[in-house]
Protein backbone atom coordinates (compact mmCIF):
# COMPACT_ATOMS: atom_id res chain seq x y z
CA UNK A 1 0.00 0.00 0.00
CA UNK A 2 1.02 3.58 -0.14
CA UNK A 3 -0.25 6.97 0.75
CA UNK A 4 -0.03 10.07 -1.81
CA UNK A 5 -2.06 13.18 -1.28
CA UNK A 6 -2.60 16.18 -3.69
CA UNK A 7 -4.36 19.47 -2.55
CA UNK A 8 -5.77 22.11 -4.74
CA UNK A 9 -6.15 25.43 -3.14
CA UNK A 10 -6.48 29.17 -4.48
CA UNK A 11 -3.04 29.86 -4.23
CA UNK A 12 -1.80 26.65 -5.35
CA UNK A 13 -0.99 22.75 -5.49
CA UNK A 14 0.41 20.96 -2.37
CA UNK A 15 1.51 17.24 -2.81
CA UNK A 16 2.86 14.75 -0.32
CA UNK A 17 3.64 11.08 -0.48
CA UNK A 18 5.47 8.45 1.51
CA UNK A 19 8.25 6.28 0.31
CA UNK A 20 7.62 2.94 1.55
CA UNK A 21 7.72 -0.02 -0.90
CA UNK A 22 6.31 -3.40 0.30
CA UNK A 23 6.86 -6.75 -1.88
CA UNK A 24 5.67 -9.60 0.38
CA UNK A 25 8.00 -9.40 3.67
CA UNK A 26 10.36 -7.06 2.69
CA UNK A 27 10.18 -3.40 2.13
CA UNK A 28 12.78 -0.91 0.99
CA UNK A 29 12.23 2.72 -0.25
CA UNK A 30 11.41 4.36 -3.00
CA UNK A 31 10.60 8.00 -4.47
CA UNK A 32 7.03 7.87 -5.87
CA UNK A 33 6.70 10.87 -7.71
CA UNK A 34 8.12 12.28 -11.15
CA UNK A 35 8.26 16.03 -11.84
CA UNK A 36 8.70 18.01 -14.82
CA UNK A 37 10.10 22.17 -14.66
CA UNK A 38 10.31 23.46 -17.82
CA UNK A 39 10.28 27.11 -18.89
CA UNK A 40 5.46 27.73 -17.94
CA UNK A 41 5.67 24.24 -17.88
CA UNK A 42 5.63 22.53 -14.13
CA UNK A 43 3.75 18.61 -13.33
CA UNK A 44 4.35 16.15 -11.07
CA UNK A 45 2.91 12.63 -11.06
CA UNK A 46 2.83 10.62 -8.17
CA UNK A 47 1.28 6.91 -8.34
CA UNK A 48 -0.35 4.00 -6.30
CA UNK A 49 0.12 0.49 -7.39
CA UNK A 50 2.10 -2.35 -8.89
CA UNK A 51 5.84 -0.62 -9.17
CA UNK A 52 6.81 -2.54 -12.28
CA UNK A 53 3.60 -0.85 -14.18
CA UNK A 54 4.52 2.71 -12.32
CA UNK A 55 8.37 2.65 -13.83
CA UNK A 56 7.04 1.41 -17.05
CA UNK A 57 4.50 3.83 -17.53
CA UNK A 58 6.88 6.59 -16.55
CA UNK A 59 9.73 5.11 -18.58
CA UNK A 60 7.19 5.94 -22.07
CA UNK A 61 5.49 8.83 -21.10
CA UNK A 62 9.12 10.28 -20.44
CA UNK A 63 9.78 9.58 -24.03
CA UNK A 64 6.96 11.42 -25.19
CA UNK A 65 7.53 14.27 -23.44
CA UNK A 66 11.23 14.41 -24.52
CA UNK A 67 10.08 13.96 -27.98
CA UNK A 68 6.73 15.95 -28.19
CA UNK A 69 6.68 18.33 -25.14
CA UNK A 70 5.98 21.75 -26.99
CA UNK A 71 2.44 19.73 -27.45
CA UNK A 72 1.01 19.58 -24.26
CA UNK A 73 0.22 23.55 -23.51
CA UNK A 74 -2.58 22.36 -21.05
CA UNK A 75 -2.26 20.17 -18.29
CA UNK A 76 -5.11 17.56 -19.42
CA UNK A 77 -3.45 17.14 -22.62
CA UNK A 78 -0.39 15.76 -20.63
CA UNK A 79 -2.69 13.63 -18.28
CA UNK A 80 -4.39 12.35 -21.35
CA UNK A 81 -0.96 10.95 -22.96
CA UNK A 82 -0.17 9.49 -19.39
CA UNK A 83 -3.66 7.23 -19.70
CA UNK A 84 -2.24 6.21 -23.02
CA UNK A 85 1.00 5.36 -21.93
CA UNK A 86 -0.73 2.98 -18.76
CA UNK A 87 -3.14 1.56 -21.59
CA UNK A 88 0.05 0.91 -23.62
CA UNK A 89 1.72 -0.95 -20.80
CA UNK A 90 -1.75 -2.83 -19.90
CA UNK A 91 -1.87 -4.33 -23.07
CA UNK A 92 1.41 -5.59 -22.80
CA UNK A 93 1.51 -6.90 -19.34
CA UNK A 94 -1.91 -6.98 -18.17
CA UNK A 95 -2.55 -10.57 -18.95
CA UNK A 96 0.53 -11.71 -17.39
CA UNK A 97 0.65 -9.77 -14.59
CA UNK A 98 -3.40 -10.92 -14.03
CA UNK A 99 -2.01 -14.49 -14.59
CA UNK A 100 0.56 -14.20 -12.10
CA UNK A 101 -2.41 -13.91 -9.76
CA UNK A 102 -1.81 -9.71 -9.74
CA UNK A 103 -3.85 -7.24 -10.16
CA UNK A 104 -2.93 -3.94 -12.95
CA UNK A 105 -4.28 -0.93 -10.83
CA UNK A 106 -2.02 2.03 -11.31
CA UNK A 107 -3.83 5.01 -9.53
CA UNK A 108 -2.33 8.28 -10.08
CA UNK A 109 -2.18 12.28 -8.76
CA UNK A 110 -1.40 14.48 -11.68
CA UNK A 111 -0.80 18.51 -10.81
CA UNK A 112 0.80 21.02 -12.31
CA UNK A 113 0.58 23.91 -14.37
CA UNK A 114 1.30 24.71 -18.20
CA UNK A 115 1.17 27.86 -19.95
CA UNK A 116 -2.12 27.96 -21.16
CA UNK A 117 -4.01 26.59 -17.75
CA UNK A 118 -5.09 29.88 -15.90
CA UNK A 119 -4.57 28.19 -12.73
CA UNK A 120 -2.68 24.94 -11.49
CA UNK A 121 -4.63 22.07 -12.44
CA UNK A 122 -4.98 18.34 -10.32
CA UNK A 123 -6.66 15.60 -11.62
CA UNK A 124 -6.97 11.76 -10.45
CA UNK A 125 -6.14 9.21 -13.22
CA UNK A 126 -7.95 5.73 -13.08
CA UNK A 127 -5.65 2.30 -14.58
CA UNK A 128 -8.63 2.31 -17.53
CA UNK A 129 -7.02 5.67 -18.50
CA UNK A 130 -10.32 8.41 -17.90
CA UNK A 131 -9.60 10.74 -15.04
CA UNK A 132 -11.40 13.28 -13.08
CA UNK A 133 -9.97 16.91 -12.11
CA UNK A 134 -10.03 17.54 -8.59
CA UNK A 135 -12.31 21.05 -7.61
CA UNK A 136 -12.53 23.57 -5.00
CA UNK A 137 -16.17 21.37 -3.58
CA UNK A 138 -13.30 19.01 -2.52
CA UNK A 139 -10.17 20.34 -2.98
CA UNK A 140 -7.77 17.21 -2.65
CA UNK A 141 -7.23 13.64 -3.31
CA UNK A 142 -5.77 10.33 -1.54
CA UNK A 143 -4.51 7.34 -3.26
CA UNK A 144 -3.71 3.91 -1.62
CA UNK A 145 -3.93 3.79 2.09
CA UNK A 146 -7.21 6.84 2.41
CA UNK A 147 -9.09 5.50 5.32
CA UNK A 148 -7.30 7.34 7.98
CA UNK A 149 -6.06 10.77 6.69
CA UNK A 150 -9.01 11.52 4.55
CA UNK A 151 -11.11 12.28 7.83
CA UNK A 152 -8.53 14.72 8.82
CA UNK A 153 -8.83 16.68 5.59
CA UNK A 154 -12.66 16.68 5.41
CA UNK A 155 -12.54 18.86 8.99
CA UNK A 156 -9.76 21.26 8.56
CA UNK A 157 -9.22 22.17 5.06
CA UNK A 158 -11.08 24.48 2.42
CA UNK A 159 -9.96 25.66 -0.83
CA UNK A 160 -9.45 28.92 0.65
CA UNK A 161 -6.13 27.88 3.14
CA UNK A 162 -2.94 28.97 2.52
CA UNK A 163 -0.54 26.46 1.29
CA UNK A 164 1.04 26.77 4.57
CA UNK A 165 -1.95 25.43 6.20
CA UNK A 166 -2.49 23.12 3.63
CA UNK A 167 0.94 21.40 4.12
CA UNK A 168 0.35 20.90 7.93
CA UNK A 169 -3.12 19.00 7.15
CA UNK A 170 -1.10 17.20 4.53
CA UNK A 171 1.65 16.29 7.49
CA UNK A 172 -1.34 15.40 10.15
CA UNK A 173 -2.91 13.45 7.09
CA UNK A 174 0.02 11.38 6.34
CA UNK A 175 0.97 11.26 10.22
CA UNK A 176 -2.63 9.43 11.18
CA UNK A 177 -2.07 7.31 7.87
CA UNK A 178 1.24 6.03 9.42
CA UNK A 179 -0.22 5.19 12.95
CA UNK A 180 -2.60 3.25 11.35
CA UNK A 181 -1.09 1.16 8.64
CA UNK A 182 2.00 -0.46 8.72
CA UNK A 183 2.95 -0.04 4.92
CA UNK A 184 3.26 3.93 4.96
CA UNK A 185 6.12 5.58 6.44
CA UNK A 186 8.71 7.70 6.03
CA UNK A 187 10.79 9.51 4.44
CA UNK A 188 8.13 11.67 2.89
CA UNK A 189 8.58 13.87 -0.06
CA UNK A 190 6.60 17.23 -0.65
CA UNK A 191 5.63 19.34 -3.52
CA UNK A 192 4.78 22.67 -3.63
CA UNK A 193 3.79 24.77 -6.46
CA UNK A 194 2.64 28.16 -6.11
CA UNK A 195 -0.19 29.96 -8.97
CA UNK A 196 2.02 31.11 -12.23
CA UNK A 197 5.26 30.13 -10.40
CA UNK A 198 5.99 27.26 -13.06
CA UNK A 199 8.26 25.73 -10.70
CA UNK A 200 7.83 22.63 -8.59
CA UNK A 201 9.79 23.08 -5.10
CA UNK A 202 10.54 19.30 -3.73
CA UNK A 203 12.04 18.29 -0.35
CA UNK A 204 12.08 14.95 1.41
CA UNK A 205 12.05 14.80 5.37
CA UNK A 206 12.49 12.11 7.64
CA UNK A 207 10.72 10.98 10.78
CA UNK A 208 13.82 12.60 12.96
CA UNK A 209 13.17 15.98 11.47
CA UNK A 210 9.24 16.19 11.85
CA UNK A 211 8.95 13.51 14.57
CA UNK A 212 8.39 16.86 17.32
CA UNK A 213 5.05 17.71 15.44
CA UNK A 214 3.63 14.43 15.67
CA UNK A 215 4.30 14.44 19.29
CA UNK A 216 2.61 17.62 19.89
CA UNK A 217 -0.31 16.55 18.20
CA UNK A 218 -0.74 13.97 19.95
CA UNK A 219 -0.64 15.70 23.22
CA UNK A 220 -2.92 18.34 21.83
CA UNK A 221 -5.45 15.47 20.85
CA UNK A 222 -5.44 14.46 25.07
CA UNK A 223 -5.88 17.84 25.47
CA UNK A 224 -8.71 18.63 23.39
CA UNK A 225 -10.42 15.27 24.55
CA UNK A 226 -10.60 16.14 28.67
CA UNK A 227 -11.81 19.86 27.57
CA UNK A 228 -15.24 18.11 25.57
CA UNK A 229 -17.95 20.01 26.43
CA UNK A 230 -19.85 16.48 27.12
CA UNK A 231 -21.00 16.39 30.56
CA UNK A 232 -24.31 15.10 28.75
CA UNK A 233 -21.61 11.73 28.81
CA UNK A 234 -21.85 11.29 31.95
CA UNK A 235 -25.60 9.68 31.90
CA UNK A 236 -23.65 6.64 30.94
CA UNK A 237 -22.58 5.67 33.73
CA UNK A 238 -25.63 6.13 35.77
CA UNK A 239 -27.85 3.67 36.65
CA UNK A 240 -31.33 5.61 36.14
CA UNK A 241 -33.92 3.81 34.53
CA UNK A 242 -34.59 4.84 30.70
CA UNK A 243 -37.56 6.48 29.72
CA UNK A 244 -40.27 4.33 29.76
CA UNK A 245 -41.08 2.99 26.30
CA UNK A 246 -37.48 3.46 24.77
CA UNK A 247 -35.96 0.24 23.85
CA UNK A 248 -32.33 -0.83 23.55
């Protein structure tokens, strides 16, 4: 499994995804997303699913875009010839792979911005190769391990933040992911790209470098749970008779 995040917000695109690479027992790491800067050209891709499809994928797309980048002057045009590329490698793989007893489910985060997009675009690519572009209504996007981070984005982020703000929901996103699930964990590596910047800023951090806010979340979580306003609780642990007629 894996955790990537992308966040759309007024002033721009925030990414995030772990680096964790499980094949049966063993794990190692690896980076999971591929960036482009080019003169009003900036992407990034970052992907969930069988590694050996991810790498291939990349490996053709990568050739189109050395060969036939003065094409793409949108972002879904570029997202478009990605699909094709993971059809591409589906029909040359797909059977075997299925086979093999595997499953061909490359998930992917596209974001970025190219010279004729207004704004920074982010869109979520399916393995069939149709996608759907990512909106303000819900302004971000989880592939591979969702369950536990997604709830932390639903309460504290609108499309309205600041990417600083953004970026710390990403962290506390990523951070509940990682309590949760074995098969996400660090390093982590960010992306940041700010409205007509064209320029994708990447970092990677490890756990010893960010390990401090996870701790003081947690011991703001304790916090915030003895300061409830839920004295109405407290009925639970009475042993007043309910209402007659109320069943339990």
């Amino acid at each position: 499994m894996t955790f990537c995040l992308g966040i759309k917000t007024k002033h721009g695109l925030i990414g995030l995804s772990d680096t964790r690479i499980t094949s049966g027992t063993e794990t190692t790491t690896s980076k999971k997303v591929y960036t482009v800067n080019r003169e009003k050209h900036s992407f990034f891709i970052m992907t969930s699913g069988l590694r050996s499809v991810r790498d291939k994928a990349i490996t053709y797309f990568s050739e189109v875009i050395e060969d036939q980048d003065s094409e793409f002057d949108k972002l879904y045009k570029a997202v478009n010839e990605f699909g094709n590329q993971i059809k591409r490698v589906a029909k040359e793989d797909k059977q075997y792979l299925e086979e093999a007893g595997l499953s061909f489910n490359l998930f992917s985060i596209i974001g970025g911005q190219l010279e004729n997009d207004k704004t920074p675009k982010l869109y979520l690519l399916y393995p069939q190769g149709n996608w759907i572009e990512i909106r303000r209504g819900t302004p971000f996007v989880i592939i591979g391990n969702s369950g536990s981070g997604s709830p932390v984005l639903r309460r504290s982020l609108s499309y309205d933040e600041s990417l600083d703000y953004a970026l710390k929901c990403a962290f506390l996103a990523f951070d509940a992911t990682r309590i949760s699930a074995n098969d996400v964990d660090y390093p982590i590596d960010t992306i940041v790209l700010k409205n007509d910047a064209y320029h994708i800023v990447e970092r990677r951090f490890d756990q010893k470098e960010l390990e401090h806010i996870s701790v003081f979340w947690n011991e703001r979580l304790k916090e915030a749970v003895k300061e409830l306003p839920a004295e109405i609780l407290q009925k639970a642990f009475s042993d007043e008779q309910m209402p007659e007629g109320v069943q339990i």
